[in-house]
Protein backbone atom coordinates (compact mmCIF):
# COMPACT_ATOMS: atom_id res chain seq x y z
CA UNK A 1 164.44 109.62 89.00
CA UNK A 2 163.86 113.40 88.74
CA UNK A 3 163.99 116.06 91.73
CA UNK A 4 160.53 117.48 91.17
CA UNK A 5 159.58 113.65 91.94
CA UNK A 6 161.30 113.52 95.36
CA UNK A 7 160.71 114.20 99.46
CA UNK A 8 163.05 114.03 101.81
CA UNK A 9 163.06 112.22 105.52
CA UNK A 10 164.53 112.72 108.62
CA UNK A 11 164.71 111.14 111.42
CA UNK A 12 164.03 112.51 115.03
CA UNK A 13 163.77 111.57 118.47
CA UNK A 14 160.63 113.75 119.42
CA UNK A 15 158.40 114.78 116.39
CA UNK A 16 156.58 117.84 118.38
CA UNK A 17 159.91 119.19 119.38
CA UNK A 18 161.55 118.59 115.78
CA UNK A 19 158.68 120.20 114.32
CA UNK A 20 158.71 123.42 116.71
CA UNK A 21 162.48 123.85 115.56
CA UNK A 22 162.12 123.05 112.26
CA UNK A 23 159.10 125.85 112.22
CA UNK A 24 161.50 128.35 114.14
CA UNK A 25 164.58 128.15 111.71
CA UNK A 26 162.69 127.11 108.40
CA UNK A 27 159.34 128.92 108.86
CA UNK A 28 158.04 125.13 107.74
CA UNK A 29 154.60 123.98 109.06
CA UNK A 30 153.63 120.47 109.02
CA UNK A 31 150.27 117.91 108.36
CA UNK A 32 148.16 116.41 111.11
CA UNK A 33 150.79 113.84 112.31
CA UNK A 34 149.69 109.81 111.26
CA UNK A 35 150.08 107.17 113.34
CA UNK A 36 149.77 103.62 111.84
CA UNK A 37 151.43 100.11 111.64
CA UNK A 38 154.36 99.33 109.78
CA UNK A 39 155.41 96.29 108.65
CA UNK A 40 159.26 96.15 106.75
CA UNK A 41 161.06 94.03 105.44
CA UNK A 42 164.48 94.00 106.81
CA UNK A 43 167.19 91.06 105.36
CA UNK A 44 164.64 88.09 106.49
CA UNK A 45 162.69 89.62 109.12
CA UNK A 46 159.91 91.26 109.48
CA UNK A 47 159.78 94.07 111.76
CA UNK A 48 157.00 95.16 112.98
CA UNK A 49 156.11 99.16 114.22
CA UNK A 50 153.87 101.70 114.83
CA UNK A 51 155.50 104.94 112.96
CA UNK A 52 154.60 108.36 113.91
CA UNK A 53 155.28 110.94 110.85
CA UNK A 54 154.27 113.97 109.79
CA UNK A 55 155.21 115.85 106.17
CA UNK A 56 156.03 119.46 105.50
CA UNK A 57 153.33 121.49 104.18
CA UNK A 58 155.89 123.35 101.81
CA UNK A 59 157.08 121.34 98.74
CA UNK A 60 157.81 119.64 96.85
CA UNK A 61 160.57 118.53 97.93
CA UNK A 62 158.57 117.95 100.73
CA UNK A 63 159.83 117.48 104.35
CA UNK A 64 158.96 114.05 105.96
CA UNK A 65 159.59 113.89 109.40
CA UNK A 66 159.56 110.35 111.19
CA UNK A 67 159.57 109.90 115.04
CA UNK A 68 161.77 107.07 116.20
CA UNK A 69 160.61 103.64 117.49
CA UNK A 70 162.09 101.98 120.18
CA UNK A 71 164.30 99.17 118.98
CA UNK A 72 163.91 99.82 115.19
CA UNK A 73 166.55 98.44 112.77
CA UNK A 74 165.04 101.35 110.33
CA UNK A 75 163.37 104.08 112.47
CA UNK A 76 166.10 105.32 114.54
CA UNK A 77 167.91 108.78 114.87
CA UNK A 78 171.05 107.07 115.90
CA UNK A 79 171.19 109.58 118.89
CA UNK A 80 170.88 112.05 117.37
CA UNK A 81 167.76 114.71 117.89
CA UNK A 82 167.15 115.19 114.65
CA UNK A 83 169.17 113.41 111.05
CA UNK A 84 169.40 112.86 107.70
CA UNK A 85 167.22 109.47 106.88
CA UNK A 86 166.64 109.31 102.59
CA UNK A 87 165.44 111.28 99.42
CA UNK A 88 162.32 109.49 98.55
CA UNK A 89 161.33 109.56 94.79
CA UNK A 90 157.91 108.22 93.17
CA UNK A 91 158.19 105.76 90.68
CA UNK A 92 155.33 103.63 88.39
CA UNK A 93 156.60 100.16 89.66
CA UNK A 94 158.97 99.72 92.64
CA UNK A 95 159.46 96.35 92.62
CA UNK A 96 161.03 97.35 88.95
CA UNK A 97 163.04 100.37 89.99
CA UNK A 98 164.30 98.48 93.28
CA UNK A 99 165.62 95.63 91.28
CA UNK A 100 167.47 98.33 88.68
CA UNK A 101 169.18 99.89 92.09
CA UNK A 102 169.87 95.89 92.90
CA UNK A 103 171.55 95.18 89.78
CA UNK A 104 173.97 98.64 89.93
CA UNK A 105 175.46 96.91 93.06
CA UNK A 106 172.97 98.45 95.50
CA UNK A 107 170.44 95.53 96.81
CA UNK A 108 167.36 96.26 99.31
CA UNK A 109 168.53 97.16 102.69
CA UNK A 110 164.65 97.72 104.20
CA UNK A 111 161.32 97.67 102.50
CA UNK A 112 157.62 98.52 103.57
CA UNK A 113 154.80 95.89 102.90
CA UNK A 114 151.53 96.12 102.07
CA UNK A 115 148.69 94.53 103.26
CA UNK A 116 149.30 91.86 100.06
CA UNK A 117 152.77 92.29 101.24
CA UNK A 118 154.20 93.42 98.13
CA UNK A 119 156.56 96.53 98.65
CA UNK A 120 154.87 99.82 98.85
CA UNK A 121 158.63 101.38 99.06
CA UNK A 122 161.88 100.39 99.68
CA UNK A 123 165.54 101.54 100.70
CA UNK A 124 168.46 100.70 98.94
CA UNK A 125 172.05 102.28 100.23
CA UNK A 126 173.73 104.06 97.14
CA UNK A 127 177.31 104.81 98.86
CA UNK A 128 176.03 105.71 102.06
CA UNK A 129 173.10 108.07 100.88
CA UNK A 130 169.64 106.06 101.74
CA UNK A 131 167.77 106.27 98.32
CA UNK A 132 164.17 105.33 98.84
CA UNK A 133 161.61 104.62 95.83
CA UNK A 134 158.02 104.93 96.60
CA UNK A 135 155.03 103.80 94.87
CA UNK A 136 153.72 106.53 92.80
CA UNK A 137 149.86 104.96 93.98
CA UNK A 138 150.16 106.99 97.43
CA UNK A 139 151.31 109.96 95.69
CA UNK A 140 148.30 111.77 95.97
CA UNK A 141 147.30 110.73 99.35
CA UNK A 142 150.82 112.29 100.45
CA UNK A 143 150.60 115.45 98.85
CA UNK A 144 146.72 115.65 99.73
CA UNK A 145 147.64 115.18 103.00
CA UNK A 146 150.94 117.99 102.36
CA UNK A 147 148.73 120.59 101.11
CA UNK A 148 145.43 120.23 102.80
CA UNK A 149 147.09 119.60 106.77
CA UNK A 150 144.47 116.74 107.25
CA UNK A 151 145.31 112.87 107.65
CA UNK A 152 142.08 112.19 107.22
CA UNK A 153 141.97 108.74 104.91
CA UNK A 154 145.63 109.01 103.78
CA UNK A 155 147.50 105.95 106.09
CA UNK A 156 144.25 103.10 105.03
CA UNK A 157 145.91 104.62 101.12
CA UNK A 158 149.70 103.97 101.93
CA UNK A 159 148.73 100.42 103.78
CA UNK A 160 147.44 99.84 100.21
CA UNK A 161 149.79 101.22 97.79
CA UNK A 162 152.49 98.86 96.26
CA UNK A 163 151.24 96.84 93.33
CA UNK A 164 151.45 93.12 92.70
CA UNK A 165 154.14 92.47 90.64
């Protein structure tokens, strides 16, 4: 996994209010916001969301910036305003790079689905930093959506992302 690859997440209790601090201090300025269903795997559940998230328009590393969701085993701030949530990187075939983080003693703790329900990404807990691989398939509809400010198309491209394995 290399840097240049990578975003990093936080989590925060009120994305329009994270986002006006994070503009203040950092002089960051953030997409269109997306709003869209979620469905992750978590242990044998399924839980099931609407996430509200936005993405730095400086990067990469770029800044993604998730809202929480009421009763979330995943999307949750912990109480805190704003925190630390993963480092995302892309990779060619999560399924294979999530099983490589499995086998060095560090097994799924959530994963997105797809609409085949394959995982489009998933978390894995590497000593208590939340590592996240991503399927390099929604790369460009992240950064698109980075560079240009618009959501336009870019959620209907994550919902697919995440190969059959």
């Amino acid at each position: 996994m290399d840097m240049r690859d990578a975003h990093i997440g936080i989590q925060v209790d009120n994305l329009p209010d994270a986002c006006a601090l994070l503009e203040r201090l950092l002089g960051l300025t953030f997409a269109e916001p997306i709003s869209w269903p979620i469905r992750v795997r978590v242990g044998d559940e399924i839980e099931k969301s609407v996430g509200r998230f936005t993405v730095s328009r400086q990067g990469p590393p770029y800044l993604e910036v998730t809202e929480n969701v009421e009763g979330s085993k995943v999307w949750h701030s912990d109480g805190q305003a704003l925190a630390f949530h993963h480092i995302g990187f892309w990779v060619e075939d999560v399924e294979a790079a999530s099983q490589a983080l499995t086998d060095a003693g560090f097994p799924v703790e959530a994963g997105g689905l797809n609409d085949s329900d394959h995982y489009r990404y998933t978390y894995h807990n590497v000593g208590g930093l939340r590592v996240e691989v991503c399927d390099a398939g929604a790369r460009a509809a992240f950064e698109r959506w980075a560079t240009t400010g618009s959501a336009e198309g870019a959620s209907d491209e994550f919902s697919r992302s995440g190969a059959a394995s």
